[in-house]
N, C-alpha and C. Protein backbone atom coordinates (compact mmCIF):
# COMPACT_ATOMS: atom_id res chain seq x y z
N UNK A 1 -0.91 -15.62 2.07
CA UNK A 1 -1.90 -14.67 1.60
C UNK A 1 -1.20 -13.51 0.89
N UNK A 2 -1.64 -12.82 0.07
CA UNK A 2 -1.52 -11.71 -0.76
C UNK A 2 -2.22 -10.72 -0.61
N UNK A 3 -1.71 -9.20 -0.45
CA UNK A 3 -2.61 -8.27 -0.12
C UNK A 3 -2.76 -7.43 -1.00
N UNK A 4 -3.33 -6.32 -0.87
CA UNK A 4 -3.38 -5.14 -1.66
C UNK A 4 -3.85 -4.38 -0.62
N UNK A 5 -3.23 -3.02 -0.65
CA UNK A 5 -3.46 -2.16 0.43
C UNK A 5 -3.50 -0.64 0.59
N UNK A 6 -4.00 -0.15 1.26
CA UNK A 6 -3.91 1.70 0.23
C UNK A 6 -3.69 2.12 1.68
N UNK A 7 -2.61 3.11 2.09
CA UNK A 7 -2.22 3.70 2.75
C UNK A 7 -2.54 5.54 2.78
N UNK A 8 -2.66 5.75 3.91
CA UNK A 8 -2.91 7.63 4.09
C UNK A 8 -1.58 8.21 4.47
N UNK A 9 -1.42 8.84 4.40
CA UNK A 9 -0.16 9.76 4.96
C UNK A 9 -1.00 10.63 5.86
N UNK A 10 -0.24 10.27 7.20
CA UNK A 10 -0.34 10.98 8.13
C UNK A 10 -0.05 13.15 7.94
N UNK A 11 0.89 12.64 6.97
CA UNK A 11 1.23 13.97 7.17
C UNK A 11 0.23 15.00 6.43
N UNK A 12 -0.20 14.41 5.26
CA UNK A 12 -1.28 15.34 4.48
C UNK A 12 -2.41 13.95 3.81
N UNK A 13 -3.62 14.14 4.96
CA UNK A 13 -4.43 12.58 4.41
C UNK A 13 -5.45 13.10 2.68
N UNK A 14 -4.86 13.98 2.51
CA UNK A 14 -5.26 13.81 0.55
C UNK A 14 -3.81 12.84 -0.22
N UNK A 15 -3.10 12.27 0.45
CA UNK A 15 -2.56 11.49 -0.08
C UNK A 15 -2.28 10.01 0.01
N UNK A 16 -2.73 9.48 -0.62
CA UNK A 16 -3.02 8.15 -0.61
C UNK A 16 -1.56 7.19 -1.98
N UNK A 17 -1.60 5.73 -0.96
CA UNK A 17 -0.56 4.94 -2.02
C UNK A 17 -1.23 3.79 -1.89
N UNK A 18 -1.04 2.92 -3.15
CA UNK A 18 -2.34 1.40 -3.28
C UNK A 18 -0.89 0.75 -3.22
N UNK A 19 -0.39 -0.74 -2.56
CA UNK A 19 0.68 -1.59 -2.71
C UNK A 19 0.00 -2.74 -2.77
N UNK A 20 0.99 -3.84 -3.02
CA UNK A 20 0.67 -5.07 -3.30
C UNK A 20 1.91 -5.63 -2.21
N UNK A 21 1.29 -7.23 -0.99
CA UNK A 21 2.38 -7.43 -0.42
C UNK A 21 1.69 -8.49 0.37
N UNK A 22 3.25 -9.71 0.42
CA UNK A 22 2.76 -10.93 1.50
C UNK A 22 3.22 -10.53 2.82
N UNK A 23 3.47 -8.90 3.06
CA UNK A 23 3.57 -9.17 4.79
C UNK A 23 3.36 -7.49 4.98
N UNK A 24 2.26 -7.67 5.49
CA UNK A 24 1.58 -5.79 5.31
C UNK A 24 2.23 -5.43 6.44
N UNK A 25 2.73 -6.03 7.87
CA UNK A 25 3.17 -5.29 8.73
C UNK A 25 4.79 -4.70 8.04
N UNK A 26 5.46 -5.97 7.56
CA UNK A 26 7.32 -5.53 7.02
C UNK A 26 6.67 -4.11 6.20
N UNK A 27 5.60 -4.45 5.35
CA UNK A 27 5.37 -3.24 4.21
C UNK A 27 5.39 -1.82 4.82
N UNK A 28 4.48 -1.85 5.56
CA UNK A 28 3.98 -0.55 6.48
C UNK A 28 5.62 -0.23 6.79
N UNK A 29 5.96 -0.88 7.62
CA UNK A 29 7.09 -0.09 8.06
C UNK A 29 8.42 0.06 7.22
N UNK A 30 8.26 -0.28 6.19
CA UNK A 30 9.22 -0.10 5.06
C UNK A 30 8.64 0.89 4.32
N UNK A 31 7.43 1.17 4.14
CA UNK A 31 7.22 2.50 3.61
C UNK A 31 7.75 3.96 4.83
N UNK A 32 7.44 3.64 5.68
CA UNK A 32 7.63 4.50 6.94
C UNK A 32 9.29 4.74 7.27
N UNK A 33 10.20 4.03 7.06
CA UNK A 33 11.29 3.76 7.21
C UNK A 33 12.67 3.80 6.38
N UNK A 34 12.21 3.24 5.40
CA UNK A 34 13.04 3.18 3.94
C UNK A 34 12.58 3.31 2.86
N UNK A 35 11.46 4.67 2.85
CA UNK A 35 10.51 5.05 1.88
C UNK A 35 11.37 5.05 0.89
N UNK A 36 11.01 5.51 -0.79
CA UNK A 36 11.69 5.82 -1.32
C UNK A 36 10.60 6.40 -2.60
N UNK A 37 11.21 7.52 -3.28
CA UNK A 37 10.13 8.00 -4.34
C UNK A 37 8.86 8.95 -3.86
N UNK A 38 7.83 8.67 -3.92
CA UNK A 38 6.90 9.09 -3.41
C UNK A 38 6.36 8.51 -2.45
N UNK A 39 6.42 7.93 -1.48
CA UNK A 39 5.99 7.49 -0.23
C UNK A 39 6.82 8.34 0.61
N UNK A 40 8.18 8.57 0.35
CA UNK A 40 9.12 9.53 1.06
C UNK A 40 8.65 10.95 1.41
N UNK A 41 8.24 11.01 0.39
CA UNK A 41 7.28 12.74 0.62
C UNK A 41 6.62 12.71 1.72
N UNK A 42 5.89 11.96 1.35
CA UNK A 42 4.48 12.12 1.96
C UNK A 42 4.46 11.00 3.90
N UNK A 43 6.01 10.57 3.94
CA UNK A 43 5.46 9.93 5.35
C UNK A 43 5.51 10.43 6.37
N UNK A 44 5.12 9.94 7.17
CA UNK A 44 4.85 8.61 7.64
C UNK A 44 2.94 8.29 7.30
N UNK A 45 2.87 7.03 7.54
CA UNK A 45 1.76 6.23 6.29
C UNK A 45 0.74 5.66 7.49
N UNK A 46 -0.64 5.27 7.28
CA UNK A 46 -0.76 4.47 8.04
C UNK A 46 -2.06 3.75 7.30
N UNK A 47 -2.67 2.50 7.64
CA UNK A 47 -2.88 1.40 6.55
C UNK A 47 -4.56 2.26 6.94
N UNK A 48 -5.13 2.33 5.31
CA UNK A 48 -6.38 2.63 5.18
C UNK A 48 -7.27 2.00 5.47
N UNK A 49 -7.08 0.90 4.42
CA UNK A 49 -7.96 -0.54 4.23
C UNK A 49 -6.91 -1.70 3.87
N UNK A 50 -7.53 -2.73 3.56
CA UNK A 50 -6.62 -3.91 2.63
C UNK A 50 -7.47 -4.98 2.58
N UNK A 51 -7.08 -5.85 1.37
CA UNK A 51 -7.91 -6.79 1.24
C UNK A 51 -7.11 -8.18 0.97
N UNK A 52 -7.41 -9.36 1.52
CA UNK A 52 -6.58 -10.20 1.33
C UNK A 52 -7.13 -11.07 0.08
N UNK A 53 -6.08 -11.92 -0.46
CA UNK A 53 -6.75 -12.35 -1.68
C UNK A 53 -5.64 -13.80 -1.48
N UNK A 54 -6.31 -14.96 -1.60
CA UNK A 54 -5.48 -15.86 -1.90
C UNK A 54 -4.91 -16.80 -2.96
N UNK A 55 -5.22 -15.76 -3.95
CA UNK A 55 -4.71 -15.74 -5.47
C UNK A 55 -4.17 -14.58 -5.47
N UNK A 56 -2.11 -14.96 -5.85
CA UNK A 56 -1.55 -14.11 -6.42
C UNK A 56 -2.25 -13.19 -7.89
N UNK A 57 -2.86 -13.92 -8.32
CA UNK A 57 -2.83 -13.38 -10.22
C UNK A 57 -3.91 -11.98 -9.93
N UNK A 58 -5.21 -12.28 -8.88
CA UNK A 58 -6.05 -11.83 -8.66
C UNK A 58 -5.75 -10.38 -7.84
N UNK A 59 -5.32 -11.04 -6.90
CA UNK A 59 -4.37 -9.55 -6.49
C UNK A 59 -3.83 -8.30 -6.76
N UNK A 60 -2.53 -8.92 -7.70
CA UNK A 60 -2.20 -8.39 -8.50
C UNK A 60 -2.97 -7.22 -9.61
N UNK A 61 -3.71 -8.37 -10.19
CA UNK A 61 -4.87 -7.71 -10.88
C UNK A 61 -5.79 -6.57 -10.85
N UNK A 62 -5.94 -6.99 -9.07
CA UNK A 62 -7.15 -5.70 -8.13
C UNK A 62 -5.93 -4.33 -8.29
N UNK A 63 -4.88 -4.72 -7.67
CA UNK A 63 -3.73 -3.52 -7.10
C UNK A 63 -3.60 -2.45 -8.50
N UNK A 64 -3.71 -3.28 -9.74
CA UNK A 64 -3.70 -2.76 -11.01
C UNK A 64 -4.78 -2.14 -11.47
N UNK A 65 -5.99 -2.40 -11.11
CA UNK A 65 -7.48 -1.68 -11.13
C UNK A 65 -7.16 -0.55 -10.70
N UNK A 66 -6.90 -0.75 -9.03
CA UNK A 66 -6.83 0.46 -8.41
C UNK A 66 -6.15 1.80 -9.07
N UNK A 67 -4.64 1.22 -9.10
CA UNK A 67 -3.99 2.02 -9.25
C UNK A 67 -4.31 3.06 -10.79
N UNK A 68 -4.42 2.46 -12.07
CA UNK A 68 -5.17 2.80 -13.50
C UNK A 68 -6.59 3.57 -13.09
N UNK A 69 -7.38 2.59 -12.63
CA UNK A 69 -8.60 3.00 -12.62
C UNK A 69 -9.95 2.26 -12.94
């Protein structure tokens, strides 16, 4: 399965991150852990929503909506 997933930051919840990923638990804690960029700021993270999709292309696609608009 393939996800897409939007995370809160615990530390200030006006901040939000959309990812794309086949293993949301490794993800979560790799944002939390070995953040890097802007997830670093803002962690520790914890999972908003997510949606599974079992089409890569589609996925992909959604994570790219999100993120643009």
């Amino acid at each position: 399965m393939y996800y897409v997933y939007i995370l809160t930051s615990k530390k200030d919840s006006t901040k939000h991150y959309v990812g794309f990923t086949t293993n949301l638990n490794q993800r979560l804690t790799e944002h939390n852990t070995n953040s890097i960029g802007y997830t670093r700021k803002f962690s520790p993270w914890q999972i908003e929503t997510y949606i599974s999709f079992s089409n890569k292309k589609i996925a992909l696609s959604f994570e790219r909506y999100l993120k643009v608009g």
